[in-house]
N, C-alpha and C. Protein backbone atom coordinates (compact mmCIF):
# COMPACT_ATOMS: atom_id res chain seq x y z
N UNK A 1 116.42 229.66 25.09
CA UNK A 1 116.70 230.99 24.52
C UNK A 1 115.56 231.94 24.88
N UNK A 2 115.87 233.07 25.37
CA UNK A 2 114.89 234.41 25.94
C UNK A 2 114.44 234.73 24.53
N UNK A 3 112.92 235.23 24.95
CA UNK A 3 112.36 235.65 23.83
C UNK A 3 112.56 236.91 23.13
N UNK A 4 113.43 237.23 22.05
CA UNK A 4 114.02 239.09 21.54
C UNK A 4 113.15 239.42 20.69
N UNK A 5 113.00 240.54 21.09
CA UNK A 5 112.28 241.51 20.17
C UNK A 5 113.04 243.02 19.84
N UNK A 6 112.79 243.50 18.79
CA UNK A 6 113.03 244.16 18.80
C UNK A 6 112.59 245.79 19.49
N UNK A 7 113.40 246.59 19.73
CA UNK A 7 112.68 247.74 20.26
C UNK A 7 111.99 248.81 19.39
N UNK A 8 111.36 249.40 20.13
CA UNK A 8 110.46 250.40 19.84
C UNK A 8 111.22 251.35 19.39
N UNK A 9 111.19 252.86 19.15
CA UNK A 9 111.87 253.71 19.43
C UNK A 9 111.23 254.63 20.60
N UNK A 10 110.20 254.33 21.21
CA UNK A 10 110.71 254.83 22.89
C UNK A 10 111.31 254.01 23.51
N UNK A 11 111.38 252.80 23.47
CA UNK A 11 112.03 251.96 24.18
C UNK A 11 113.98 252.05 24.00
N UNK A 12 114.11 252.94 23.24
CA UNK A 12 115.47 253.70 22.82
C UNK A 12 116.13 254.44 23.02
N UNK A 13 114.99 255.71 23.08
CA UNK A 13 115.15 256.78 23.58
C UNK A 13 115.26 256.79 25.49
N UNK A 14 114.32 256.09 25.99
CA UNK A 14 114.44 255.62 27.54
C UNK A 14 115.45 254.99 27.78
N UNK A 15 116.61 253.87 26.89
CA UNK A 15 117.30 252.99 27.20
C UNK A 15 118.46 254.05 27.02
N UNK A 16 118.70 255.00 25.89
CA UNK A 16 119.72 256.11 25.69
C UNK A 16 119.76 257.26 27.23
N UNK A 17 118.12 257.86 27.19
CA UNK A 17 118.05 258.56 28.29
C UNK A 17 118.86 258.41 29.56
N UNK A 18 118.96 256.75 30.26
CA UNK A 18 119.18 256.33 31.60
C UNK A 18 120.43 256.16 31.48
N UNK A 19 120.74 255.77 29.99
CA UNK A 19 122.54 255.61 29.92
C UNK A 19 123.15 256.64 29.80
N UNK A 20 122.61 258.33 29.63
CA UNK A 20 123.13 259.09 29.30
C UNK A 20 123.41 259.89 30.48
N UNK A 21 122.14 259.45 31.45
CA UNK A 21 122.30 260.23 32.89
C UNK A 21 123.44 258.73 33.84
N UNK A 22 122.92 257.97 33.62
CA UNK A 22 123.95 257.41 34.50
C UNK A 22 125.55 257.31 34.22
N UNK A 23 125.92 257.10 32.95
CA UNK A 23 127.62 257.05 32.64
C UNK A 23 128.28 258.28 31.77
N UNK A 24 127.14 259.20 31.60
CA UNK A 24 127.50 260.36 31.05
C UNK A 24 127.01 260.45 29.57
N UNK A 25 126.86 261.40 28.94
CA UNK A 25 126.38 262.14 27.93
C UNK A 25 127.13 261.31 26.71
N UNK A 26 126.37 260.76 26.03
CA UNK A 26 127.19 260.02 24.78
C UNK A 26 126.84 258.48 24.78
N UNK A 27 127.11 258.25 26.38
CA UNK A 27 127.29 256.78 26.16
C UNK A 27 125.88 256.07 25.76
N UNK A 28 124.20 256.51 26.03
CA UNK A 28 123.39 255.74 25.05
C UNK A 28 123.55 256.00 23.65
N UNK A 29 124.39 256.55 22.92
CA UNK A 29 124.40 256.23 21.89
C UNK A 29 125.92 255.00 21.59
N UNK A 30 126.65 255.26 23.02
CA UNK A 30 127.37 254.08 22.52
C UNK A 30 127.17 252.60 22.98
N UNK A 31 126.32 252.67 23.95
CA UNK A 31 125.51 251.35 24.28
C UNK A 31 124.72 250.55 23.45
N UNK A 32 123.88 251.47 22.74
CA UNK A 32 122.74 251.31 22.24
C UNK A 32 122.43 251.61 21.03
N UNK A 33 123.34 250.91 19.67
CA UNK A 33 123.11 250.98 18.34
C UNK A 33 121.95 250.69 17.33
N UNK A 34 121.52 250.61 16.49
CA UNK A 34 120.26 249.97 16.29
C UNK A 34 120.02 249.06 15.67
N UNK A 35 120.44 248.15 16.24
CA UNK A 35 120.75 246.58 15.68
C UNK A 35 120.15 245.79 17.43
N UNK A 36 120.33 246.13 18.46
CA UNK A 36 120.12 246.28 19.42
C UNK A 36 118.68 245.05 19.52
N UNK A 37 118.52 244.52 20.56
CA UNK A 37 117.62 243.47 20.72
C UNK A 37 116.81 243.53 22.14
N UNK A 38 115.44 243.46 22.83
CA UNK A 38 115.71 243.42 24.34
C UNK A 38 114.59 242.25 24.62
N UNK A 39 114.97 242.08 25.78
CA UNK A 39 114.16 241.05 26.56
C UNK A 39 113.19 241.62 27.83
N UNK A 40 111.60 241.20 27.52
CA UNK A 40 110.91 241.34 27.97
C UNK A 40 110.17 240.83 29.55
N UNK A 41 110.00 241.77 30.28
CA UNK A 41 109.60 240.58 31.38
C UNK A 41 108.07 240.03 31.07
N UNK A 42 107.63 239.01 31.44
CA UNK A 42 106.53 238.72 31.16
C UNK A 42 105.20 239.18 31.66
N UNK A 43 105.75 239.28 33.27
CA UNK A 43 104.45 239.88 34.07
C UNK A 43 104.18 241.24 33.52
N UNK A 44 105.33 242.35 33.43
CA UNK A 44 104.84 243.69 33.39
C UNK A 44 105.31 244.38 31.98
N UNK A 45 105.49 243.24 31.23
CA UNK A 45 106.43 244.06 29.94
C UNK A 45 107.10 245.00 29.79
N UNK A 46 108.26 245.06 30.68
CA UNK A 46 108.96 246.42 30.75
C UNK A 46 110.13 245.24 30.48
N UNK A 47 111.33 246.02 29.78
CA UNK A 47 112.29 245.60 29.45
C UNK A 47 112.90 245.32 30.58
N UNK A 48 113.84 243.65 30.44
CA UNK A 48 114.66 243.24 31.62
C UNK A 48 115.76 242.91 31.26
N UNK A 49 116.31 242.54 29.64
CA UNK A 49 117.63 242.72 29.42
C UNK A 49 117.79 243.24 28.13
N UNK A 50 119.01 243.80 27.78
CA UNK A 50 119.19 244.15 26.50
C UNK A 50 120.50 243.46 25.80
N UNK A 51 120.23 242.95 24.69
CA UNK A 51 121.23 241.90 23.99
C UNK A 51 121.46 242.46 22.47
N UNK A 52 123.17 242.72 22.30
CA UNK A 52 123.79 242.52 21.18
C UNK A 52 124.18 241.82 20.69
N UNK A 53 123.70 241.27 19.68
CA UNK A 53 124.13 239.91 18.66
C UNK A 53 124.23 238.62 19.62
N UNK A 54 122.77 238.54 19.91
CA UNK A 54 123.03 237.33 21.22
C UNK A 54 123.31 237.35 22.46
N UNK A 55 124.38 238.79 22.69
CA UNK A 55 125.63 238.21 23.89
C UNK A 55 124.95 239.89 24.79
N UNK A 56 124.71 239.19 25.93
CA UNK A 56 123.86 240.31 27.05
C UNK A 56 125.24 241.74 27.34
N UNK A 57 124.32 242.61 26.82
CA UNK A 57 124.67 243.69 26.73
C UNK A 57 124.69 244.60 28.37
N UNK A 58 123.19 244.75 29.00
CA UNK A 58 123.18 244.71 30.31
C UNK A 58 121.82 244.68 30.68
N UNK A 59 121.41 244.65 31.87
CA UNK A 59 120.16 244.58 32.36
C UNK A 59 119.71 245.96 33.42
N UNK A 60 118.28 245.67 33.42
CA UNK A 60 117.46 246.78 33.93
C UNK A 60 118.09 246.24 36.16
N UNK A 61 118.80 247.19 36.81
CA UNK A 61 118.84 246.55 38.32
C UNK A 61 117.07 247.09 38.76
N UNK A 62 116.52 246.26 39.23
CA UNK A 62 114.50 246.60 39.58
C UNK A 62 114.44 247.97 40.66
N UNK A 63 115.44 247.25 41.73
CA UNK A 63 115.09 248.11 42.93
C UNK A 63 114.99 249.96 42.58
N UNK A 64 115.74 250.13 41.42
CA UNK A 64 116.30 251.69 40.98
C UNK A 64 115.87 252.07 39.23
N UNK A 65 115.94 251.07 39.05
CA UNK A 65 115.40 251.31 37.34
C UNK A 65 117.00 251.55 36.86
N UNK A 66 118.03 251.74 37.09
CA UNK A 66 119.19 251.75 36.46
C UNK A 66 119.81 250.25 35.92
N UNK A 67 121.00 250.92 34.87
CA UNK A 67 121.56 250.03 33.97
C UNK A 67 122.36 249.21 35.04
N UNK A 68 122.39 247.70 34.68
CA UNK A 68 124.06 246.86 34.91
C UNK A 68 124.57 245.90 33.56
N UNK A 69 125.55 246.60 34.08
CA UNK A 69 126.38 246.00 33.01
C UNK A 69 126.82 245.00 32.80
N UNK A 70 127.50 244.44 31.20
CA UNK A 70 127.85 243.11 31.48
C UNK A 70 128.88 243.31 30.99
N UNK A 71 130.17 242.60 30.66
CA UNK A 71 130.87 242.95 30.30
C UNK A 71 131.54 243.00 28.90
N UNK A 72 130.33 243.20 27.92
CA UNK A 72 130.82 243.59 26.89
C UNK A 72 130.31 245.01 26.94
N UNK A 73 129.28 245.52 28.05
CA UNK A 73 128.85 246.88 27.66
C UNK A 73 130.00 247.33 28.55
N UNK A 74 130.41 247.42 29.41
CA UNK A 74 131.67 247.96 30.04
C UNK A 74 132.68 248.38 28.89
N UNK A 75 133.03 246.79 28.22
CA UNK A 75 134.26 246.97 27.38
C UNK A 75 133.68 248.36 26.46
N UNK A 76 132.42 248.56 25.76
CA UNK A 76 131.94 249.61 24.63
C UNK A 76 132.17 250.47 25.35
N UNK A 77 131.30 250.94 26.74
CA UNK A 77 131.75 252.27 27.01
C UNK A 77 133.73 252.36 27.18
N UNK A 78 134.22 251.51 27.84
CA UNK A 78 136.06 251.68 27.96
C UNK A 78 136.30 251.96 26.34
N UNK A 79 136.00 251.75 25.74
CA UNK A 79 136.75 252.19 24.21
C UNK A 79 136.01 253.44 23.99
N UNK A 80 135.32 253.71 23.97
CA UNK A 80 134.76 255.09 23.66
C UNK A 80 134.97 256.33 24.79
N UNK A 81 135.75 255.69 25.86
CA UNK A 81 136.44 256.72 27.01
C UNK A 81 135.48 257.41 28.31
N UNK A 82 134.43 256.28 28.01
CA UNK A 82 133.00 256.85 28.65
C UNK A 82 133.11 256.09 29.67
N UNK A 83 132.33 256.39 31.19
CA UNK A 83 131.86 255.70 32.22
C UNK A 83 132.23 256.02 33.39
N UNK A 84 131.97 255.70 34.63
CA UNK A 84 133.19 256.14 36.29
C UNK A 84 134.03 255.12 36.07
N UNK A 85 135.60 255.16 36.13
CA UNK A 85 136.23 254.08 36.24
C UNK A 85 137.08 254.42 37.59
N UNK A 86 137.55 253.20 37.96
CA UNK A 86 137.95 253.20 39.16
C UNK A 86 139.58 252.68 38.84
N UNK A 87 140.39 253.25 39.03
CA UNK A 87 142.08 252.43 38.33
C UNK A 87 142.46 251.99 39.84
N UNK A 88 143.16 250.93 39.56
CA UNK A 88 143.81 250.07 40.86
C UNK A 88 145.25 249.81 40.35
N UNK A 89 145.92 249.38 41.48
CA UNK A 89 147.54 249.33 41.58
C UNK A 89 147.48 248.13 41.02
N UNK A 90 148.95 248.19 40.13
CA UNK A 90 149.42 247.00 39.65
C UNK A 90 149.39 245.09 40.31
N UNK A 91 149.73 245.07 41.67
CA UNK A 91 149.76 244.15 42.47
C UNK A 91 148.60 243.48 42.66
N UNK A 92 147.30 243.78 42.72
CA UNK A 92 146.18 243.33 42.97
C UNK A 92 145.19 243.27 41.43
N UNK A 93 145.96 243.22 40.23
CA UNK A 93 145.14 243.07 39.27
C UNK A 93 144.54 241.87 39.04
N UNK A 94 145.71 240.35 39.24
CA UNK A 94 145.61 239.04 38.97
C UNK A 94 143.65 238.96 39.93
N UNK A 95 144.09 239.32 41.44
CA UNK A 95 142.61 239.26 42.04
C UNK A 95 141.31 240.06 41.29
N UNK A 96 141.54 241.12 40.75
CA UNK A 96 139.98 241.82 40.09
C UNK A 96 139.76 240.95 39.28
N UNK A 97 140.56 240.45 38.20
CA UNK A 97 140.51 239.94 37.05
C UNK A 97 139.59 238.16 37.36
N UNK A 98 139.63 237.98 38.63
CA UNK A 98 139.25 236.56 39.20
C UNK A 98 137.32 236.95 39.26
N UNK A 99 137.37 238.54 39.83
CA UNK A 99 136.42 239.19 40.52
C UNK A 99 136.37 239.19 41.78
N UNK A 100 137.40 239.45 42.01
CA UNK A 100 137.42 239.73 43.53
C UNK A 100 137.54 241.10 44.18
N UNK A 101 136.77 241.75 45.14
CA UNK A 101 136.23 243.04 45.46
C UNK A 101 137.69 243.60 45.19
N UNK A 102 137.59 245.20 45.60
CA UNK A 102 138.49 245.94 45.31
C UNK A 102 138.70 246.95 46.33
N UNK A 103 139.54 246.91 47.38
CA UNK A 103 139.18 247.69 48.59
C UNK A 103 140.17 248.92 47.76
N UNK A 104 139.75 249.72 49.02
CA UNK A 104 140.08 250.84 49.19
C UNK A 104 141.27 251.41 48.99
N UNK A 105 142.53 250.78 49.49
CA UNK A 105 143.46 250.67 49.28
C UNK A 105 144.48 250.38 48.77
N UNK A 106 143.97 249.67 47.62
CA UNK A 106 144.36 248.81 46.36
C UNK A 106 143.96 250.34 45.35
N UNK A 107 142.90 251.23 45.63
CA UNK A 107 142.71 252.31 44.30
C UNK A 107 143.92 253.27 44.30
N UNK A 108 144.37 253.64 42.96
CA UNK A 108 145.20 254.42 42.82
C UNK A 108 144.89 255.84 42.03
N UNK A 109 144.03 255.71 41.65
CA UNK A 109 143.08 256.39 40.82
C UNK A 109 141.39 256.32 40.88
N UNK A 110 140.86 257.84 40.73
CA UNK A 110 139.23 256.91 40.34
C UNK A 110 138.46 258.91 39.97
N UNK A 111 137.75 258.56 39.74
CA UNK A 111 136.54 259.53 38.76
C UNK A 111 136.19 259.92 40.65
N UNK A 112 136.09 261.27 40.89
CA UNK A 112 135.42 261.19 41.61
C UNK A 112 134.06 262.10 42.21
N UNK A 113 133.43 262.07 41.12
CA UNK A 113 131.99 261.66 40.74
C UNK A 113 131.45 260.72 41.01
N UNK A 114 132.44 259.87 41.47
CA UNK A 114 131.64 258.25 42.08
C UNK A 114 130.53 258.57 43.15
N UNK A 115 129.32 258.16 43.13
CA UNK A 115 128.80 257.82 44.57
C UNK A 115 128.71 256.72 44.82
N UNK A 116 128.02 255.78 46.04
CA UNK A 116 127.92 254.55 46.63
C UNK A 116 127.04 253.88 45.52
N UNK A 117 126.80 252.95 45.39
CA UNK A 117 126.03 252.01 44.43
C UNK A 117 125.95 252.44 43.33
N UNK A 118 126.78 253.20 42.34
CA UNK A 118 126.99 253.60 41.08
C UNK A 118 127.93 252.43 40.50
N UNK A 119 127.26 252.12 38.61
CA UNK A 119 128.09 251.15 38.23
C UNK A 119 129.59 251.44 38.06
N UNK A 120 130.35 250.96 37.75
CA UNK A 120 131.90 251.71 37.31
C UNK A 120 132.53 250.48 36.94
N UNK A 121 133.36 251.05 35.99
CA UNK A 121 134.28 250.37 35.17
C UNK A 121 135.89 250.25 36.17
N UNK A 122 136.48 248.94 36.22
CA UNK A 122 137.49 248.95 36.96
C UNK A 122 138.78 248.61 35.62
N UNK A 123 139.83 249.33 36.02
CA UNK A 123 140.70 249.37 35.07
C UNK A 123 141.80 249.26 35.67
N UNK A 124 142.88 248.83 34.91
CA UNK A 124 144.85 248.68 35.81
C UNK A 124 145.40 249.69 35.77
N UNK A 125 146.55 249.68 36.06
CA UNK A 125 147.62 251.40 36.01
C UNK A 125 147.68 251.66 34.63
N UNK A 126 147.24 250.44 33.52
CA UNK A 126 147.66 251.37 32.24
C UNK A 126 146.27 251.56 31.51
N UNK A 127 145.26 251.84 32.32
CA UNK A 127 144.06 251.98 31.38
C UNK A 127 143.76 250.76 30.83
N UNK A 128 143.72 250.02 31.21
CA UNK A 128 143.26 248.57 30.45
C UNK A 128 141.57 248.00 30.96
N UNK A 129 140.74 247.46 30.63
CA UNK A 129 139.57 247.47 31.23
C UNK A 129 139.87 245.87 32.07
N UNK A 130 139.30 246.14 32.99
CA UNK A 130 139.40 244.54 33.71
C UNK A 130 138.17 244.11 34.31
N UNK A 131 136.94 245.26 34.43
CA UNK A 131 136.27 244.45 35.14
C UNK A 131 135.08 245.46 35.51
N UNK A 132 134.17 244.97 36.01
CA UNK A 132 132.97 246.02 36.04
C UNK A 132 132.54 245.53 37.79
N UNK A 133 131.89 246.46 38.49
CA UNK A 133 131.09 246.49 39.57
C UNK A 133 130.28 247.78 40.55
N UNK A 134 130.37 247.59 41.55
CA UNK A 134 129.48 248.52 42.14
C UNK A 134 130.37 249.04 43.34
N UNK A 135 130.19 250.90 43.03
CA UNK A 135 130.68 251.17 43.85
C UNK A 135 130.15 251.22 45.63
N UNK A 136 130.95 250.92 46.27
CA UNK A 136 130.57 250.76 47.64
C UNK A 136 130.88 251.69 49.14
N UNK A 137 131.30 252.58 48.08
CA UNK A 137 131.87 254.22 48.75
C UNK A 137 132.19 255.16 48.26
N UNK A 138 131.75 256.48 47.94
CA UNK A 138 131.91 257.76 47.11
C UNK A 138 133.47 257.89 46.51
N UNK A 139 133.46 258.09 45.27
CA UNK A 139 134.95 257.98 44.99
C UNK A 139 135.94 258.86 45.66
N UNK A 140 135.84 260.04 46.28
CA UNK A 140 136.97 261.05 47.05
C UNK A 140 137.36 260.01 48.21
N UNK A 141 136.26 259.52 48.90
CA UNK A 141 136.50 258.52 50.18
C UNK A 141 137.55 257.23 49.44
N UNK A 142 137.13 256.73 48.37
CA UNK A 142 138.38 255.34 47.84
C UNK A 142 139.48 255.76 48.21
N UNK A 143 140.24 257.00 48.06
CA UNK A 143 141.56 257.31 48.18
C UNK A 143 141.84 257.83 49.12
N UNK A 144 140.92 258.29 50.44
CA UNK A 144 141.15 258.87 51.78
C UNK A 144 141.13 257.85 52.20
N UNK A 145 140.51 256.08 52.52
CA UNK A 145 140.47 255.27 53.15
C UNK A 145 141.74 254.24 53.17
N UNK A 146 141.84 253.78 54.14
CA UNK A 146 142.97 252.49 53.99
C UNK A 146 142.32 251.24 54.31
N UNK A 147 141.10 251.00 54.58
CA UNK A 147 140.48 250.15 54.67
C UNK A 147 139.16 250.31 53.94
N UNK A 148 138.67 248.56 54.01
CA UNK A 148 137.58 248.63 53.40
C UNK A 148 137.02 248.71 51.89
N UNK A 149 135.28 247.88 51.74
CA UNK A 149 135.65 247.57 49.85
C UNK A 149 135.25 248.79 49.57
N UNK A 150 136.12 248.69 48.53
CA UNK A 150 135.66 250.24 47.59
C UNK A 150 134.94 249.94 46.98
N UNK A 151 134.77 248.97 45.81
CA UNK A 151 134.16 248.33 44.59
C UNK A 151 133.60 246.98 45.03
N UNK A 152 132.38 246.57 44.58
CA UNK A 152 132.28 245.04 44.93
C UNK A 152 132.00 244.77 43.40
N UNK A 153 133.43 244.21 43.31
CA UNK A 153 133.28 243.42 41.39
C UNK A 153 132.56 242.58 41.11
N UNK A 154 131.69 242.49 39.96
CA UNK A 154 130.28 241.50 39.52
C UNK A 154 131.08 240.61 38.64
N UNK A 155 132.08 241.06 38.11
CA UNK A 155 132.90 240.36 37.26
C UNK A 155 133.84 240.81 36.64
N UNK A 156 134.85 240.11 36.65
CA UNK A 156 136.46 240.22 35.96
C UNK A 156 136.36 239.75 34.61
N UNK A 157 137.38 240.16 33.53
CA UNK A 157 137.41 239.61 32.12
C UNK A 157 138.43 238.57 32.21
N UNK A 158 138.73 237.41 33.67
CA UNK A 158 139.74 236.33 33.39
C UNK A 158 141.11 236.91 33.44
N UNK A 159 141.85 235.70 33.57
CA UNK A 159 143.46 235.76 33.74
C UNK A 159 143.90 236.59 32.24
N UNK A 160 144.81 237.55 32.31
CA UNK A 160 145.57 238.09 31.20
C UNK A 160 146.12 236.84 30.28
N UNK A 161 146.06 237.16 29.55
CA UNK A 161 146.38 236.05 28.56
C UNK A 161 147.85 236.73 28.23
């Protein structure tokens, strides 16, 4: 078990700040309640994950200092209507849901505010959340292209039950 501590309140305000510029205005306060827990790195003590009630909320990516998500923080921002989401055609849901990338041509929809390596929420034709990853081409380009990944999914929420 990682060692939790609790946060600071700069360590709050910075964790709200990055969520507010990266998925839009609102969402560190819907990420980031104050019950909230994080994990420390050891060498440089800067926060490396953040955990709700146990279950990893998301982590610091190093190369950029931005959020990734896991997929219960996906699911918080999808209920609160917050995040880039990317909607895909009915036919290719069974594959996201596995985590399998999401080309170009499979999108039927998408925010396009997207740029390249931005996180985003992947969702079906009816708004349903399925899956979180990284975008891998500006969102106006997802729907001009017929080839190629749009999204490279980190993870699917499993077969529909």
């Amino acid at each position: 078990m990682p060692r939790l501590e609790k946060p600071t309140l700069f360590d709050i305000k910075k964790l709200k700040g990055i969520a507010d510029f990266q998925f839009g205005r609102g969402s560190g306060d819907v990420l980031f309640p104050k019950d909230v827990m994080i994990e420390r790195s050891r060498g440089t003590k800067r926060i490396k994950i953040v955990y709700l009630n146990e279950d990893r909320l998301c982590s610091f990516r190093v190369r950029d200092g931005f959020l990734i998500l896991s997929i219960l923080g996906g699911e918080k921002l999808h209920e609160s209507k917050l995040g880039l989401r990317v909607k895909i055609i009915e036919d290719v849901e069974p594959f996201i849901r596995k985590g399998k990338s999401v080309f170009a041509k499979h999108v039927s929809e998408v925010d396009e505010k997207i740029s390249s390596k931005e996180e985003v929420l992947i969702v079906n034709h009816q708004d349903e959340f399925i899956g979180i990853g990284t975008a891998k081409m500006p969102g106006k380009l997802m729907l001009q292209m017929n080839s190629g990944v749009a999204v490279d999914t980190r993870k699917g929420i499993g077969e529909k039950k």
